[in-house]
N, C-alpha and C. Protein backbone atom coordinates (compact mmCIF):
# COMPACT_ATOMS: atom_id res chain seq x y z
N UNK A 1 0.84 -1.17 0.00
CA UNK A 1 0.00 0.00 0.00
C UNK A 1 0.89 1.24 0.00
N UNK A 2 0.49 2.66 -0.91
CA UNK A 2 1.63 3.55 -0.86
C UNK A 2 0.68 4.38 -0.23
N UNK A 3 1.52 5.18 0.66
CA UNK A 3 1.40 6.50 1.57
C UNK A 3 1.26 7.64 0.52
N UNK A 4 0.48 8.14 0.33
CA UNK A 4 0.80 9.32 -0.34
C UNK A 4 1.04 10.26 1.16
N UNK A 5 1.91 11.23 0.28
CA UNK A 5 2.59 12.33 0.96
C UNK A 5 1.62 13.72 1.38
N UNK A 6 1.38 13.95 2.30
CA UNK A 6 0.66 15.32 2.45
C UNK A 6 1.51 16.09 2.50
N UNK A 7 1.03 17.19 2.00
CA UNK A 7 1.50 18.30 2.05
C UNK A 7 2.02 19.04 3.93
N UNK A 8 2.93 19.70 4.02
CA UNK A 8 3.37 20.20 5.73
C UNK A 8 2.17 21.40 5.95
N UNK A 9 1.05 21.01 6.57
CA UNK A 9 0.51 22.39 7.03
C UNK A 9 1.05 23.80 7.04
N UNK A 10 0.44 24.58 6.31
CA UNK A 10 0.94 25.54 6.31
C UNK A 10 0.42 26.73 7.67
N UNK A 11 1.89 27.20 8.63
CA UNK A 11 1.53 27.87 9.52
C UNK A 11 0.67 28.96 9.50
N UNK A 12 0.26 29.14 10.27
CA UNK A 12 -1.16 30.59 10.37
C UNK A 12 -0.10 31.48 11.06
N UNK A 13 -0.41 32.87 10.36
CA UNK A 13 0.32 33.79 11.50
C UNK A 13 -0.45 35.10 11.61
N UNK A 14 -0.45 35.87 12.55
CA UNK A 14 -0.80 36.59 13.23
C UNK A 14 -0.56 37.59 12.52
N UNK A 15 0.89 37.81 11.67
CA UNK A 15 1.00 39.61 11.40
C UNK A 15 2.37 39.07 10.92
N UNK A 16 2.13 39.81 9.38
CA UNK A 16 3.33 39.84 8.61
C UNK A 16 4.23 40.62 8.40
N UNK A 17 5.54 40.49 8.69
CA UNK A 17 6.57 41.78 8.74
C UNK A 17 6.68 42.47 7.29
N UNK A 18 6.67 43.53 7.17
CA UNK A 18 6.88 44.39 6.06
C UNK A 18 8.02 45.23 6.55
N UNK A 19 9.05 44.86 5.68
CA UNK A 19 10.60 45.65 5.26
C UNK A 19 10.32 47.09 5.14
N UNK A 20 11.31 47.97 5.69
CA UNK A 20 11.74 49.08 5.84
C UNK A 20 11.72 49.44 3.75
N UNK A 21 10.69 50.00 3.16
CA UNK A 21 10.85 50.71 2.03
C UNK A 21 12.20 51.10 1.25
N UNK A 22 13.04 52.17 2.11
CA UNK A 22 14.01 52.73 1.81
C UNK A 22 15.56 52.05 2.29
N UNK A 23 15.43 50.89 3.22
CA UNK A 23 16.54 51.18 4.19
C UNK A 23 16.88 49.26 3.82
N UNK A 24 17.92 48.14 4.03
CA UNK A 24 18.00 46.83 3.88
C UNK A 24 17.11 46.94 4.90
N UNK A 25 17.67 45.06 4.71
CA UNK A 25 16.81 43.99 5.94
C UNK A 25 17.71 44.51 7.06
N UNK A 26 18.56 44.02 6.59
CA UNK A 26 19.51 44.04 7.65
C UNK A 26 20.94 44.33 7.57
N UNK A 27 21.13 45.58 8.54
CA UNK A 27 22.45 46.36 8.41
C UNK A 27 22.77 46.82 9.96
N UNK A 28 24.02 46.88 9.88
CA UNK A 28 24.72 47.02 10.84
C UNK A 28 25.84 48.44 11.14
N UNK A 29 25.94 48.56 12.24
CA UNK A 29 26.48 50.03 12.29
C UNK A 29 27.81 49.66 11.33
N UNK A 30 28.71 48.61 11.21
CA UNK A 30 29.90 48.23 10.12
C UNK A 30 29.11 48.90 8.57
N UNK A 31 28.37 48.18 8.41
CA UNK A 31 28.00 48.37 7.33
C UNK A 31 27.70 49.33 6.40
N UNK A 32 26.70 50.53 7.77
CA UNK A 32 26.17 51.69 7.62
C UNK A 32 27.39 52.53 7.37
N UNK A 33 28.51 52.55 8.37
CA UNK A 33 29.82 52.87 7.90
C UNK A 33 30.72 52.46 6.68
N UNK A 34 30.38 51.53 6.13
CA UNK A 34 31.13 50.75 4.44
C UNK A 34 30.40 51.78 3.98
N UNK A 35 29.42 51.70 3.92
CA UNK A 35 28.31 52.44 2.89
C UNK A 35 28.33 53.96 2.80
N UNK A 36 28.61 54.40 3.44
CA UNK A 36 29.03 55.64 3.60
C UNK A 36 30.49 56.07 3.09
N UNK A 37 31.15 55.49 3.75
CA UNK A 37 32.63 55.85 3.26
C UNK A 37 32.70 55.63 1.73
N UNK A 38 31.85 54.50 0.94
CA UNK A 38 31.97 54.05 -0.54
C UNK A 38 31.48 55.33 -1.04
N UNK A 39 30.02 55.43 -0.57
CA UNK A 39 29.29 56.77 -1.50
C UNK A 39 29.97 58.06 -1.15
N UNK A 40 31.19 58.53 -0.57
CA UNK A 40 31.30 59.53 0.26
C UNK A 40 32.68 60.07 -0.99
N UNK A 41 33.17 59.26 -1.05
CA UNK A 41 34.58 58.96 -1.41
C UNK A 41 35.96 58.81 -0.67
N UNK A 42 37.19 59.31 -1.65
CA UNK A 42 38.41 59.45 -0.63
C UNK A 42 38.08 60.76 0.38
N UNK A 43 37.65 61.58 0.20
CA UNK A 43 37.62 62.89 1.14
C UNK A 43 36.46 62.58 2.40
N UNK A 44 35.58 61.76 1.84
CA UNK A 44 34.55 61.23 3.27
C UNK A 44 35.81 59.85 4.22
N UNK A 45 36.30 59.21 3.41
CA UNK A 45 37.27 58.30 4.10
C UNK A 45 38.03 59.04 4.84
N UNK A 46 39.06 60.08 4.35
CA UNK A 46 40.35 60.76 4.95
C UNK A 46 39.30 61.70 6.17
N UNK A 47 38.42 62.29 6.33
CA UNK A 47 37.64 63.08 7.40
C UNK A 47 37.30 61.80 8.26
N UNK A 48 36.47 60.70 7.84
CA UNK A 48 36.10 59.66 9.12
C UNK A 48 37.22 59.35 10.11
N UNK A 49 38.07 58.90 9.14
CA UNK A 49 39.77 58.46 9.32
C UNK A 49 40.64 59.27 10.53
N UNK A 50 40.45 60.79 10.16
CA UNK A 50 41.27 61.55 11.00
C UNK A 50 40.46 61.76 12.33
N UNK A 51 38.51 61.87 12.01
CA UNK A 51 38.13 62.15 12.94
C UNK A 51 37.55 60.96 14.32
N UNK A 52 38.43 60.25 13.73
CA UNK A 52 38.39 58.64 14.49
C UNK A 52 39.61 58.78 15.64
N UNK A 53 40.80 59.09 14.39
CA UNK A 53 41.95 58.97 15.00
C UNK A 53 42.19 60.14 16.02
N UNK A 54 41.54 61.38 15.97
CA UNK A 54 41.32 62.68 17.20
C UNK A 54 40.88 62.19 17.81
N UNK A 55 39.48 61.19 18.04
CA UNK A 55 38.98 61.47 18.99
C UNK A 55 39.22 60.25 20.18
N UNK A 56 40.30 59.89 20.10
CA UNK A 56 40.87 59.09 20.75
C UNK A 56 42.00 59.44 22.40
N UNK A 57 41.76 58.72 23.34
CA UNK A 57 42.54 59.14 24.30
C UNK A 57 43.89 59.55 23.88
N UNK A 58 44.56 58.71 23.22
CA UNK A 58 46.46 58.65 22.83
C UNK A 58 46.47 59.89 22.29
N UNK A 59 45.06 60.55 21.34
CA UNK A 59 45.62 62.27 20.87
C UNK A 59 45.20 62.95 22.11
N UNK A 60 44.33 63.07 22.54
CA UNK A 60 44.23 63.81 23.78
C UNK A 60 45.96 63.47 25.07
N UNK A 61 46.41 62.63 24.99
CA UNK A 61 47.49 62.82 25.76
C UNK A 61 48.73 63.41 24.99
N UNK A 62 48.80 63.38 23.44
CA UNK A 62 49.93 64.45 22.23
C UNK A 62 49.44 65.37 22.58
N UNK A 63 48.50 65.72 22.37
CA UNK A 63 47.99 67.38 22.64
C UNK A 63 47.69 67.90 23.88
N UNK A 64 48.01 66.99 24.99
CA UNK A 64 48.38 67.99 26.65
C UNK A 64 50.25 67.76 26.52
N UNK A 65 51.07 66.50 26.12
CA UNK A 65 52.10 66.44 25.82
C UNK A 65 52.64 68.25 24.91
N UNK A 66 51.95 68.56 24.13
CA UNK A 66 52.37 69.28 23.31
C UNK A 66 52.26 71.27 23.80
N UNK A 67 50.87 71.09 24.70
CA UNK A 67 50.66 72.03 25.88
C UNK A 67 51.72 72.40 26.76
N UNK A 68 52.12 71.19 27.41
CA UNK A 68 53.45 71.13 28.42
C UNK A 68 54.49 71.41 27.47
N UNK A 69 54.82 71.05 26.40
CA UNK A 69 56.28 71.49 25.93
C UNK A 69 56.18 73.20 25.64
N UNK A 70 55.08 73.52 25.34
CA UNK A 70 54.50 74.76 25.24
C UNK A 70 55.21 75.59 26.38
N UNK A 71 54.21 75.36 27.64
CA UNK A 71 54.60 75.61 28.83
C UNK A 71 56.19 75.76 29.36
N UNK A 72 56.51 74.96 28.66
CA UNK A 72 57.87 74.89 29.15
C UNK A 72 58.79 76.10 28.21
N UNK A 73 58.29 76.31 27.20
CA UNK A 73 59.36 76.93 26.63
C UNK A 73 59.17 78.14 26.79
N UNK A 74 57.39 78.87 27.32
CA UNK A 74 57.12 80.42 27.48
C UNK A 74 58.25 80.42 28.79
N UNK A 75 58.26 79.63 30.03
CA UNK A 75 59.13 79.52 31.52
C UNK A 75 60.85 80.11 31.33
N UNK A 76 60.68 79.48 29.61
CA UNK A 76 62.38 79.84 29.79
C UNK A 76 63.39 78.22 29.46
N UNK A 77 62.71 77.28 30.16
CA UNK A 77 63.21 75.65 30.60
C UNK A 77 63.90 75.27 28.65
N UNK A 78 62.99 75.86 27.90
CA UNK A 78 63.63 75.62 26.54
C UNK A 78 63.32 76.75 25.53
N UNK A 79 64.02 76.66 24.35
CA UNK A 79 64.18 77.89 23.52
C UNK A 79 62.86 78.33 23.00
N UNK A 80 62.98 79.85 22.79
CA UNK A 80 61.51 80.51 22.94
C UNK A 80 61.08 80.07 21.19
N UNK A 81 62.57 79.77 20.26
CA UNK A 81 61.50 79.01 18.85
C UNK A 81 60.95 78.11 19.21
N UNK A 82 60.59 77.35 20.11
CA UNK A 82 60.18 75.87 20.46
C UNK A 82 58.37 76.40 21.11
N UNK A 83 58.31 77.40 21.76
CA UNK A 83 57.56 78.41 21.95
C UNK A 83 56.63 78.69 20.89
N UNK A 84 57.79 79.10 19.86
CA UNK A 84 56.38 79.66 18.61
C UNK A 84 55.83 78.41 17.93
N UNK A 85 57.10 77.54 17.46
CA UNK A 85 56.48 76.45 16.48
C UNK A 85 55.20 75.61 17.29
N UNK A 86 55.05 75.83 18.64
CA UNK A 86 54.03 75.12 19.01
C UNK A 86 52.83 76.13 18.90
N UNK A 87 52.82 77.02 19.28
CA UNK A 87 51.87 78.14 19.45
C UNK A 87 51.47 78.16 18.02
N UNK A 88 52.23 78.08 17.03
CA UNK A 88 51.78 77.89 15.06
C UNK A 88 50.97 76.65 14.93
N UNK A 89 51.42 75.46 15.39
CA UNK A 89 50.81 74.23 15.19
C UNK A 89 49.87 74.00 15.78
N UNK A 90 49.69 74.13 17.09
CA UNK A 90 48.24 74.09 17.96
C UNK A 90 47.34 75.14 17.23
N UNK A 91 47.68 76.43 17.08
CA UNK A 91 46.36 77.48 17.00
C UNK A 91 46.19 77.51 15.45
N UNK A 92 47.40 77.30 14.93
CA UNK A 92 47.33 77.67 13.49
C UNK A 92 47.00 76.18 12.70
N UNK A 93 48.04 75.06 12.30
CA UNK A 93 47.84 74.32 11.92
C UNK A 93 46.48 73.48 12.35
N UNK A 94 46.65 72.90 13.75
CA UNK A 94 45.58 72.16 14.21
C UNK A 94 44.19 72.59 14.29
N UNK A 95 44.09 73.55 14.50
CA UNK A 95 42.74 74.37 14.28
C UNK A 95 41.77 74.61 13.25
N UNK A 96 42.94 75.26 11.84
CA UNK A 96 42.57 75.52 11.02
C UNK A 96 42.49 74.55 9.93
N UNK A 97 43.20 73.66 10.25
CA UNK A 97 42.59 72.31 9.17
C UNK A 97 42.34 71.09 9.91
N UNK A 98 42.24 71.19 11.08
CA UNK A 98 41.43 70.05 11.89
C UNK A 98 40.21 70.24 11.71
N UNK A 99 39.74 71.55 11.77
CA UNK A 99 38.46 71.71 12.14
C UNK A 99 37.30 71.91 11.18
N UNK A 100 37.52 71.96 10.03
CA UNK A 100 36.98 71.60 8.78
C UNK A 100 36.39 70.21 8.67
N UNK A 101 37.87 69.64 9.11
CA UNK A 101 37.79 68.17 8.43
C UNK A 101 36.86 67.13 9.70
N UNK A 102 37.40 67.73 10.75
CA UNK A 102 36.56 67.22 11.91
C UNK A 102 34.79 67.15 11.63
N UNK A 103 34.62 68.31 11.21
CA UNK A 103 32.90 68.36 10.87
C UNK A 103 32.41 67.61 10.19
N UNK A 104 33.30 67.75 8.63
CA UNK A 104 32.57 66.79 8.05
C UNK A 104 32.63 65.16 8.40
N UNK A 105 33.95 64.75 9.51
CA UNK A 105 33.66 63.29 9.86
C UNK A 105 32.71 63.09 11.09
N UNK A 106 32.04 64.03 11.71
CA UNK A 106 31.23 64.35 12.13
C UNK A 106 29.86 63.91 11.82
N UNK A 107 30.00 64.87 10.89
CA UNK A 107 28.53 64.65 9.79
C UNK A 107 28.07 63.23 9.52
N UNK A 108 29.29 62.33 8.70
CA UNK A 108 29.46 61.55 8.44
C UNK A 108 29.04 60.39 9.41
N UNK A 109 29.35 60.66 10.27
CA UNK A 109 29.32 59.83 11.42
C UNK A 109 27.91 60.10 11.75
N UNK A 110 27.38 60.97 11.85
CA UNK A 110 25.77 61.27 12.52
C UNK A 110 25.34 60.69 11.31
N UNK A 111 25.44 61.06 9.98
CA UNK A 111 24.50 60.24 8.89
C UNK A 111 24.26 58.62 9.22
N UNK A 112 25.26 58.19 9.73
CA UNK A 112 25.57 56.75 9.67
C UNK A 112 24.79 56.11 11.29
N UNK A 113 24.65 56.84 11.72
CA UNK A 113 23.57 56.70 13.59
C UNK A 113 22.58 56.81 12.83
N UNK A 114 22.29 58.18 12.26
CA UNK A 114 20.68 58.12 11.54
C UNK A 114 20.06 57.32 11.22
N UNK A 115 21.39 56.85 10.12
CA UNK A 115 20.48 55.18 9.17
C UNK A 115 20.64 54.00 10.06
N UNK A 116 21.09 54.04 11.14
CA UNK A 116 21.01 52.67 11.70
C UNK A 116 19.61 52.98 12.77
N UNK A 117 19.86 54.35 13.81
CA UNK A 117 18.36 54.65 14.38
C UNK A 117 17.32 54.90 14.19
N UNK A 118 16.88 55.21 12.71
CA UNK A 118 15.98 54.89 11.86
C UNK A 118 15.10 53.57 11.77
N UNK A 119 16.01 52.77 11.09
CA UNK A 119 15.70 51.32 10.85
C UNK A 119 15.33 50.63 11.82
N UNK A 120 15.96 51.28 13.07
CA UNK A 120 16.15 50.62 14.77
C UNK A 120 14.33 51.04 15.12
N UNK A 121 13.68 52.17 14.95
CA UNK A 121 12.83 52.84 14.75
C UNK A 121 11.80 52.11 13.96
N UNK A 122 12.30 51.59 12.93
CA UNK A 122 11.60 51.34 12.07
C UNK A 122 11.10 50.15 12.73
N UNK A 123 12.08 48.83 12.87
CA UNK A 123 11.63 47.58 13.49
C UNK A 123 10.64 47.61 15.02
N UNK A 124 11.15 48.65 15.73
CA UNK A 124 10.12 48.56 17.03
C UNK A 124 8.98 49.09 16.65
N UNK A 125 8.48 49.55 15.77
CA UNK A 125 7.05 49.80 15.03
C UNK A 125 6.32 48.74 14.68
N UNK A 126 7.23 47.54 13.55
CA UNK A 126 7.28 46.48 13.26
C UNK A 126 6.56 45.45 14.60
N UNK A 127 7.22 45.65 15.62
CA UNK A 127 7.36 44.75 17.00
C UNK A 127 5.83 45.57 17.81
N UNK A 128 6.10 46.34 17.41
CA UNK A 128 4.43 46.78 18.38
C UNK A 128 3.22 46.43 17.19
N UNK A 129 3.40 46.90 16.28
CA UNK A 129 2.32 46.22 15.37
C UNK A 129 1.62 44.22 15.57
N UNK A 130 3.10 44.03 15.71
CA UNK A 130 3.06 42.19 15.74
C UNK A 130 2.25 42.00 17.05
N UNK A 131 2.39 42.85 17.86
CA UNK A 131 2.09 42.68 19.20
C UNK A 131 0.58 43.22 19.52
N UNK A 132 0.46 43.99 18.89
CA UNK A 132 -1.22 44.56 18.98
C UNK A 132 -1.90 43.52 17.94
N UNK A 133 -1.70 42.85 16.82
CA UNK A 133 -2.18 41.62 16.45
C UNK A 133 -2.45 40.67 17.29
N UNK A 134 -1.24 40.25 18.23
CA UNK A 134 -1.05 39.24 19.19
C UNK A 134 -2.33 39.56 20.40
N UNK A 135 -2.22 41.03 20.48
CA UNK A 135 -3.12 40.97 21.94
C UNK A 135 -5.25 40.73 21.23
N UNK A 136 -5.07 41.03 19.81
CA UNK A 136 -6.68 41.04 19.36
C UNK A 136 -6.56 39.17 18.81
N UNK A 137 -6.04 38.62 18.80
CA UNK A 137 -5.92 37.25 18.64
C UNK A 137 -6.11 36.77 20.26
N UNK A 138 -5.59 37.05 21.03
CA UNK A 138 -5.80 36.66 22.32
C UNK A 138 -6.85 37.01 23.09
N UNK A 139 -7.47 37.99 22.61
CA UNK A 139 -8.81 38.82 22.82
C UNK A 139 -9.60 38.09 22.61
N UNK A 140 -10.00 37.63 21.55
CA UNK A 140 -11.00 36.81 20.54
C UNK A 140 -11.16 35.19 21.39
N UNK A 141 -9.63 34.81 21.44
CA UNK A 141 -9.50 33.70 21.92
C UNK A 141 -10.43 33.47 23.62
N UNK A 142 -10.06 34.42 24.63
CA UNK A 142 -10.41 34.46 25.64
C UNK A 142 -12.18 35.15 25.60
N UNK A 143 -12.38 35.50 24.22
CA UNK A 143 -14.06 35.71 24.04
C UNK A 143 -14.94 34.73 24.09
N UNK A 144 -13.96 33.95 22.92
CA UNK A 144 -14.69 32.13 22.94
C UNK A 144 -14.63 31.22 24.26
N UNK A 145 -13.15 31.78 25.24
CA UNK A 145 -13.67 30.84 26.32
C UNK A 145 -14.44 30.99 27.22
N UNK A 146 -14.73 32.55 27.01
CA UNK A 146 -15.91 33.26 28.14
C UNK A 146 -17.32 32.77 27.66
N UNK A 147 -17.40 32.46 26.11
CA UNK A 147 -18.66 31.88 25.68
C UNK A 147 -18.79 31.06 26.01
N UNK A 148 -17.55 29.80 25.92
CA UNK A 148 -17.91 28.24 26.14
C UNK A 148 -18.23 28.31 27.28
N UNK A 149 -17.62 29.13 28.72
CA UNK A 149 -18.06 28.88 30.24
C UNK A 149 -19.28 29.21 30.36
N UNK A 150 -19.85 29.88 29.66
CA UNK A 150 -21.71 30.19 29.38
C UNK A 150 -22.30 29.62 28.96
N UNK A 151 -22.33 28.93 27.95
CA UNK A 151 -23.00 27.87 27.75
C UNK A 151 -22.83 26.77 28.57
N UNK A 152 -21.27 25.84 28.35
CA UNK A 152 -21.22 25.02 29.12
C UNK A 152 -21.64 24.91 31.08
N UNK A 153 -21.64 26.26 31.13
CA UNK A 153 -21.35 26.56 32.42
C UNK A 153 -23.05 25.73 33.19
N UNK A 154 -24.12 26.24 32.10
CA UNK A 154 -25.37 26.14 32.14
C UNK A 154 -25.50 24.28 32.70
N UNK A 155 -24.42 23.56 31.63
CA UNK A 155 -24.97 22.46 31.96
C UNK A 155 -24.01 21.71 33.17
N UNK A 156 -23.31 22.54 33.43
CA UNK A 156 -22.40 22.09 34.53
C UNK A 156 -23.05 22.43 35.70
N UNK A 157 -23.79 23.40 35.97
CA UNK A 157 -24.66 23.84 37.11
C UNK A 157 -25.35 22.77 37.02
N UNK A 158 -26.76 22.36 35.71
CA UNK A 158 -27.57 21.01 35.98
C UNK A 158 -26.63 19.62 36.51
N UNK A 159 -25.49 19.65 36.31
CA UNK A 159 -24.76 17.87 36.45
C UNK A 159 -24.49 18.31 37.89
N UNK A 160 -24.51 19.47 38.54
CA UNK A 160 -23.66 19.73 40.01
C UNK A 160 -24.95 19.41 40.73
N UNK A 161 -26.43 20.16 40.51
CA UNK A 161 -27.70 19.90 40.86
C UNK A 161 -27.75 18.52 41.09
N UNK A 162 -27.82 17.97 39.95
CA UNK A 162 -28.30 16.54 39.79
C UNK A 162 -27.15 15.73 40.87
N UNK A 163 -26.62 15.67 40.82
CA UNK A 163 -25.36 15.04 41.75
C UNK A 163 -25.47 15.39 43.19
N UNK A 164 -25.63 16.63 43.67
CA UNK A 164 -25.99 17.17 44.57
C UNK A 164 -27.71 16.13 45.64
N UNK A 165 -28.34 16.56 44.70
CA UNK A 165 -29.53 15.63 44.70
C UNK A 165 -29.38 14.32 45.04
N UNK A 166 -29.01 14.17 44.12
CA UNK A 166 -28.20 12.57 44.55
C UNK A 166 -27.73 11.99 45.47
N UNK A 167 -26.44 12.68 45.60
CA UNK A 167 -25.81 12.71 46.91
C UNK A 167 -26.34 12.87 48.11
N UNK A 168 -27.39 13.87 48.33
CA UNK A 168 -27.99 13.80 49.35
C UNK A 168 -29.27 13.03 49.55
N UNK A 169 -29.63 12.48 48.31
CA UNK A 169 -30.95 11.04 48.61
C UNK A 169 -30.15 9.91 49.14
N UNK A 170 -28.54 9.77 48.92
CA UNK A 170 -28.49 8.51 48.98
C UNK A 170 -28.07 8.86 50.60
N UNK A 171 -27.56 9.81 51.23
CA UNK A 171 -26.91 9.70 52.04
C UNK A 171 -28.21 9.68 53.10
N UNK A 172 -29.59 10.22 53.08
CA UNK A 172 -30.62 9.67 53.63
C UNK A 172 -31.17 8.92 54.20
N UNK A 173 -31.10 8.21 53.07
CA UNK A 173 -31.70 6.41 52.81
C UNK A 173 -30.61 5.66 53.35
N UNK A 174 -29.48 6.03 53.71
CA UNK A 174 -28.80 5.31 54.37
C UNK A 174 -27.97 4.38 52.94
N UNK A 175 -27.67 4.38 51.80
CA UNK A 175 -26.92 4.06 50.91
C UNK A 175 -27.55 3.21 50.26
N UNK A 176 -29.14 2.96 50.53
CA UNK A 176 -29.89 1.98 49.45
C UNK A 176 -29.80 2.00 48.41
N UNK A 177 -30.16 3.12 48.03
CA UNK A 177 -30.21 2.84 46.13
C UNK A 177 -29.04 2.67 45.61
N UNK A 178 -27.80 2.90 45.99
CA UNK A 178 -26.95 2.81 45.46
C UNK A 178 -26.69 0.92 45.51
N UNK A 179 -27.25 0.24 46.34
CA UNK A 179 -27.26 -1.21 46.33
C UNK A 179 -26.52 -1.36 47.65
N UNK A 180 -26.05 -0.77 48.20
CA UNK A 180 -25.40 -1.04 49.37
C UNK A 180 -26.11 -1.20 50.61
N UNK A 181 -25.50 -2.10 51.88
CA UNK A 181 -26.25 -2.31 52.32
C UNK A 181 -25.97 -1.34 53.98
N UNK A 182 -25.21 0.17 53.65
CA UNK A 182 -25.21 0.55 54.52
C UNK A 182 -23.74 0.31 55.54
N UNK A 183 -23.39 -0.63 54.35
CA UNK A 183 -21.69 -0.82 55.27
C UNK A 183 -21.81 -1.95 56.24
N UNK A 184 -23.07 -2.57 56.70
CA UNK A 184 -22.85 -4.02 57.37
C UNK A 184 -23.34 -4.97 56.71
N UNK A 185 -22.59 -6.01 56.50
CA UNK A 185 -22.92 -7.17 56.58
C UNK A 185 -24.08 -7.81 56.65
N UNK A 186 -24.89 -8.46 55.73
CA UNK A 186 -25.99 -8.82 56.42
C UNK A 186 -26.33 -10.31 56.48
């Protein structure tokens, strides 16, 4: 005899996810950053790049390092050219073309939070939608069992009656009808 094969039930679901329009399935702050730096070019790379590499403890300790040599040379402790070339490089150099380039890796960097807190945005919309499905499915569900305890409930009261009744004819009569003879021997 051959088995034919059924088909696997196909699951029922509650609420179907619908994808972000504009944005992937799925991306990651790496990614959001590839993607950016590609569409950006070399000048979005060299701004992320530098404004990665500033904002790091090791430059914050060159640039109090570079303060103190400062310090030291207005005191006298070393030569007053040592004085200017820092006073040129901190106010002049570092300033004036750090701070350009800083913004736009800045920018760059906030574009790239956007598109990931967006999407992040996007899915917990996703997740409350699924979930307000979930609670009118569970609604419905707990409607039908409030029905069945109403109806059924009706005939569970008559079987408790009837039993009740029962119970107390036989316990009366001393356990006759039930065929017994009362627990002694006779």
């Amino acid at each position: 005899m051959l088995m034919s094969e059924e088909p696997a039930p196909t699951r029922k679901t509650l609420y179907e996810h619908i994808p972000h329009p504009k944005l992937p399935h799925h991306i990651s702050a790496h990614e959001a950053r590839a993607r950016m730096r590609e569409e950006g070019g070399l000048n979005t790379r060299i701004a992320v790049g530098l404004t990665r590499l500033v904002s790091r403890m090791p430059t914050a300790y060159a640039f109090a390092l570079l303060a103190i040599v400062g310090l030291l040379a207005i005191v006298g402790i070393l030569p007053p050219l040592v004085a200017l070339l820092v006073a040129w490089f901190s106010q002049t150099f570092i300033q004036l073309t750090y701070l350009p380039i800083l913004s736009i890796g800045q920018d760059v960097t906030s574009k790239q939070q956007e598109i990931i807190s967006e999407k992040s945005y996007y899915d917990l919309e996703q997740i409350m939608a699924h979930l307000s499905k979930q609670d009118e499915a569970i609604l419905q569900i707990l409607e039908r069992v409030e029905q069945m305890e109403r109806t059924q409930g009706g005939l569970l009261a008559d079987l408790t009656r009837k039993l009740e009744t029962f119970t107390s004819a036989t316990h009366h009569d001393g356990g006759r009808r039930s065929g017994a003879s009362g627990g002694k021997n006779a």
